[in-house]
Each structure stands twice: as structure tokens, then as C-alpha cells.
C-alpha atoms as a PDB file:
ATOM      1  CA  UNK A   1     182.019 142.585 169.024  1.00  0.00           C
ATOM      2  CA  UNK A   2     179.218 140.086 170.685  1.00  0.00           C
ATOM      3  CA  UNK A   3     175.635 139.982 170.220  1.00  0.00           C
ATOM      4  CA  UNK A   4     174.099 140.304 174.183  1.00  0.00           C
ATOM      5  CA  UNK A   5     172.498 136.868 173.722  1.00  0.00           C
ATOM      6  CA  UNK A   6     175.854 135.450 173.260  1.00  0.00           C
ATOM      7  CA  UNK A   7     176.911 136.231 176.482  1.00  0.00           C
ATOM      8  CA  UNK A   8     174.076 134.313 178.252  1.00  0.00           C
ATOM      9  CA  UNK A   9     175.265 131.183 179.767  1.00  0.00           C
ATOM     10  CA  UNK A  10     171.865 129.639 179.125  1.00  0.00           C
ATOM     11  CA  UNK A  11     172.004 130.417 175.401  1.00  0.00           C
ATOM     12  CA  UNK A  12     175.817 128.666 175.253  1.00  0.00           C
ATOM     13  CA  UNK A  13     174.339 126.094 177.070  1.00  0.00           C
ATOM     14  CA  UNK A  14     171.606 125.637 174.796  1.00  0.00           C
ATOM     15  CA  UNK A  15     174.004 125.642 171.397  1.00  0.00           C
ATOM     16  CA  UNK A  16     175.955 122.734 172.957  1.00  0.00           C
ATOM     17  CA  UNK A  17     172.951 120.507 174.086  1.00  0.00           C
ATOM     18  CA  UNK A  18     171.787 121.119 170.567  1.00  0.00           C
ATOM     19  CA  UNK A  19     174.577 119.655 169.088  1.00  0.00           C
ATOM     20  CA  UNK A  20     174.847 116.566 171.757  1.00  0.00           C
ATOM     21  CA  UNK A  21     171.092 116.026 170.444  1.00  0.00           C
ATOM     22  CA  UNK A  22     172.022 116.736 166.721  1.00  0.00           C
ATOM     23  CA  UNK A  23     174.649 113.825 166.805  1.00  0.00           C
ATOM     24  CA  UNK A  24     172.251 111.810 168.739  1.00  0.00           C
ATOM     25  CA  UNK A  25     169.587 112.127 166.611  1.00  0.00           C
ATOM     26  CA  UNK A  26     171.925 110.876 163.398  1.00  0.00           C
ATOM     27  CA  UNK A  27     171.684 107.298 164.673  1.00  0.00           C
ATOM     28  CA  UNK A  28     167.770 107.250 164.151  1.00  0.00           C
ATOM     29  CA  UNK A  29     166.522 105.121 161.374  1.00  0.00           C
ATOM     30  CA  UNK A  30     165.841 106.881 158.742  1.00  0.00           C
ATOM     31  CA  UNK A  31     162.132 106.334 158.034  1.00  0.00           C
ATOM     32  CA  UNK A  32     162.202 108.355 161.285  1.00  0.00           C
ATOM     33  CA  UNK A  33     163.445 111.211 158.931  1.00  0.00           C
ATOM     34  CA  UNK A  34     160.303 113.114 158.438  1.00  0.00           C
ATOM     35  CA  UNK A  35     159.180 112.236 162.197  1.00  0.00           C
ATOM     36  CA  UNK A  36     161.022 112.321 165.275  1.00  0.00           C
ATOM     37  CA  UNK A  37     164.755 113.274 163.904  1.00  0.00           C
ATOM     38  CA  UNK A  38     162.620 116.333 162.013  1.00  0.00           C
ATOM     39  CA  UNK A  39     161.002 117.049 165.586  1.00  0.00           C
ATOM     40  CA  UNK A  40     163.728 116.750 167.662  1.00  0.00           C
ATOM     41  CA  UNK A  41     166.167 118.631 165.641  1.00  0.00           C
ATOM     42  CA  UNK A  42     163.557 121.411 165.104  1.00  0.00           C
ATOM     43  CA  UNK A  43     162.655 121.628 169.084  1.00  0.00           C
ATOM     44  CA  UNK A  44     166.269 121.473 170.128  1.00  0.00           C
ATOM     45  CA  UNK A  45     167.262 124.581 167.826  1.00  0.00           C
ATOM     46  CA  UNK A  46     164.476 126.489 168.751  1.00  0.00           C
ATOM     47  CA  UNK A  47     165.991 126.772 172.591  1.00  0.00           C
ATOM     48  CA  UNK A  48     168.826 128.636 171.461  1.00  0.00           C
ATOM     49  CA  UNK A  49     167.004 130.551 168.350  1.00  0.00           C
ATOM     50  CA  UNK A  50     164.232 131.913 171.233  1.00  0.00           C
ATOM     51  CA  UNK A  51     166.972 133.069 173.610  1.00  0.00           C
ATOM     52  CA  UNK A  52     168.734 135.018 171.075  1.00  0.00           C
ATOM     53  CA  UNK A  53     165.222 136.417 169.269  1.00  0.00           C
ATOM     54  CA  UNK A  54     163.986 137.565 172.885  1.00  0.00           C
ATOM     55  CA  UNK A  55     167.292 139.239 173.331  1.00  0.00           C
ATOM     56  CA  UNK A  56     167.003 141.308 170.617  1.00  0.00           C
ATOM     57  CA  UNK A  57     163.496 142.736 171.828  1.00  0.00           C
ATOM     58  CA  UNK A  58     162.921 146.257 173.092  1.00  0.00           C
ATOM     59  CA  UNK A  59     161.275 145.108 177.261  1.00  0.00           C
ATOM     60  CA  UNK A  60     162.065 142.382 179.234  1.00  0.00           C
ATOM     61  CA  UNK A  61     158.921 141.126 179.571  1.00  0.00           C
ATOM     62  CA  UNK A  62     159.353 140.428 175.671  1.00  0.00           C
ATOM     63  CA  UNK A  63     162.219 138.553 176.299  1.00  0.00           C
ATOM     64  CA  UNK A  64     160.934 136.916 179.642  1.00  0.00           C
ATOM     65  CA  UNK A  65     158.043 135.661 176.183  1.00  0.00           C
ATOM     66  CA  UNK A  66     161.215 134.278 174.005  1.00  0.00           C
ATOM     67  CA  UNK A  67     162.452 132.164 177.274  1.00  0.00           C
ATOM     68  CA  UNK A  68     159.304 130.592 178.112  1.00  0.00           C
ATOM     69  CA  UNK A  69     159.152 129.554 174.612  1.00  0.00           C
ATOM     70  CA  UNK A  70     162.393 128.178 174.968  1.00  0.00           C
ATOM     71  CA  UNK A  71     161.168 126.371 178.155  1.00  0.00           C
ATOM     72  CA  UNK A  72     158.361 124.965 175.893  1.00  0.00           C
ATOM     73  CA  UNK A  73     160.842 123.608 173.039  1.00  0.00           C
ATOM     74  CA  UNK A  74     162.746 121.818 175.939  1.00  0.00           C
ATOM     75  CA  UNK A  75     160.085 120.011 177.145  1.00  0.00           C
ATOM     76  CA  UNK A  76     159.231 119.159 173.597  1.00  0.00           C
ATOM     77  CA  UNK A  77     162.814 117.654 173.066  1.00  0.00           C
ATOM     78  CA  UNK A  78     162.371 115.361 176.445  1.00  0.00           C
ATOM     79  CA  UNK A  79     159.138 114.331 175.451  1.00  0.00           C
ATOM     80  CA  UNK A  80     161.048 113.458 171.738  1.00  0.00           C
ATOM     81  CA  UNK A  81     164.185 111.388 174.351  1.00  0.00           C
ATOM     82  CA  UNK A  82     161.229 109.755 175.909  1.00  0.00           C
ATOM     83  CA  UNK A  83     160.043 108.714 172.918  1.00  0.00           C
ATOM     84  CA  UNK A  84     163.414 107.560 171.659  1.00  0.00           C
ATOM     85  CA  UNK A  85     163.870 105.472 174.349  1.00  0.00           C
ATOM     86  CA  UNK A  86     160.382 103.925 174.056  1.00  0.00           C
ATOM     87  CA  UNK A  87     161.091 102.713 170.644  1.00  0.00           C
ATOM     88  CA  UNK A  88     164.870 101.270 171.743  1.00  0.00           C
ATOM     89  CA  UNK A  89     166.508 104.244 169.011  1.00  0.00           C
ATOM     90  CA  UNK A  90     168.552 105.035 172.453  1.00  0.00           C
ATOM     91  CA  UNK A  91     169.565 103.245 175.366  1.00  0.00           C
ATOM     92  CA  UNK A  92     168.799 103.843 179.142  1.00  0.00           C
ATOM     93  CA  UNK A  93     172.516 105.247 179.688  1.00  0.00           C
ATOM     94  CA  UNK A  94     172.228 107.784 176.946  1.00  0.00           C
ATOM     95  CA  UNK A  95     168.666 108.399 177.953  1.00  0.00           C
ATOM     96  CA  UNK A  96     169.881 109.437 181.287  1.00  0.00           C
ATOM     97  CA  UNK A  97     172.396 111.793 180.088  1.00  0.00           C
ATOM     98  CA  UNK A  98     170.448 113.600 178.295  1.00  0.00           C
ATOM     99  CA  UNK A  99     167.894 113.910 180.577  1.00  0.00           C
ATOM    100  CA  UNK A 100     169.945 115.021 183.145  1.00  0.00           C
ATOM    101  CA  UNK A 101     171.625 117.853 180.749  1.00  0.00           C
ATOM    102  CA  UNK A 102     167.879 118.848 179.272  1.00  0.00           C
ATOM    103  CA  UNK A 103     166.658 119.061 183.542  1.00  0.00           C
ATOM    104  CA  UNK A 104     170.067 121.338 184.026  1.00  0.00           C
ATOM    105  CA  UNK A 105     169.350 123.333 181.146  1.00  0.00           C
ATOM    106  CA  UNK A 106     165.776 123.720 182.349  1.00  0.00           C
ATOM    107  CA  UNK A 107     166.201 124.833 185.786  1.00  0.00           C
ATOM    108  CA  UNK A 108     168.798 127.628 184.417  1.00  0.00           C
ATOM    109  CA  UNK A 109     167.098 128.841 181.603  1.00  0.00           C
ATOM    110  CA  UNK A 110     163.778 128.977 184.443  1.00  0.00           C
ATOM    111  CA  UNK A 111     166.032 130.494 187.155  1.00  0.00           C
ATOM    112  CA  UNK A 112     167.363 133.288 184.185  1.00  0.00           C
ATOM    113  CA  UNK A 113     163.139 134.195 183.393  1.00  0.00           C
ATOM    114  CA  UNK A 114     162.649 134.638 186.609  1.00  0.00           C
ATOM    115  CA  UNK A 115     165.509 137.764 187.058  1.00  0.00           C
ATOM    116  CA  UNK A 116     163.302 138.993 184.168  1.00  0.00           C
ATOM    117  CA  UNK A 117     161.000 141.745 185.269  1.00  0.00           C
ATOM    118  CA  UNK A 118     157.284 140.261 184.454  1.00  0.00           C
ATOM    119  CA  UNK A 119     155.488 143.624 184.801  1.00  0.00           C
ATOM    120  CA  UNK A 120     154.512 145.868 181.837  1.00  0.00           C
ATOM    121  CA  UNK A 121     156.317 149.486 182.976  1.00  0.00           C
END
């Protein structure tokens, strides 16, 4: 027995980056606690957590909502790599990798939303 979300490459996708970022975000200093590991960590489970809420909704142009916030949290966790990288937390290398799984992840979780019907029948 599956929940439909789980099925979703996107939202598999999503529960792996998390983790990659998760570990990641464990080499941080620590008064970066309360900051940037808080933000990151927060943004990076919300791509997953808004795939599998929208899911769970009654239309698809509900869920087609839950994806573009997912598309949102994304860009929040680049904007948190950039950031990283800008105050030497992470090298260029693991920049890079990231930043090529987060641009993946975006263009499939943006090619899914648009199979989603975004009329109100």
C-alpha cells in the first residue's frame, strides 16, 4: 500500500536532494544554527512536504498550487547554496553539484506542473 505522492519521481527526487542538503548543511558553523542551516533545512523539506500535501488535494489545479510552492522552496534552497558559497561554508565543487541536482530537480518538478490541468472545471 503507497500513498500516490510516493510514486512521483519528482517527490523521490526531492526526499534524496533533501538529505544530500541535510548532510551538507551539518558542516555549517554552528552560530549559523538559527540562520542559514535553520533556512536551508526548512526550504529543502518543504519540496517534498508540498508535493505530497498537493497530492492529497481534491483538483489538480490544487495540486498544480502545492508544486509551485515547491518550485518556490527550491529556489529558496539555491539562493541558501549561493549564500553558502559566498561565505566559503562550501566549496566551488560541492557548489556545483548541488546546483546542478537543485536545476534537475527544477526543470522536472516544472515539466510535472505543467501535465497539471491549470483550468478550474
Amino acid at each position: 500500500m503507497d500513498f500516490k505522492f510516493e510514486k512521483l519521481r519528482i517527490w523521490q527526487t526531492s526526499m534524496v536532494f533533501g538529505e544530500v542538503v541535510f548532510e551538507l548543511s551539518k558542516t555549517f558553523p554552528k552560530e549559523e544554527l538559527y540562520n542559514l542551516t535553520s533556512q536551508i533545512r526548512r526550504a529543502v523539506d518543504s519540496i517534498a512536504l508540498n508535493i505530497a500535501e498537493g497530492a492529497t488535494g481534491n483538483s489538480q489545479v490544487e495540486f498544480r498550487k502545492f508544486v509551485g510552492y515547491s518550485l518556490r522552496s527550491l529556489a529558496e534552497v539555491v539562493t541558501c547554496l549561493h549564500k553558502a558559497k559566498l561565505r566559503a561554508y562550501i566549496n566551488e565543487e560541492t557548489f556545483q553539484n548541488c546546483y546542478k541536482q537543485a536545476f534537475d530537480l527544477m526543470n522536472s518538478i516544472a515539466a510535472f506542473r505543467n501535465t497539471l490541468s491549470s483550468n478550474t472545471k
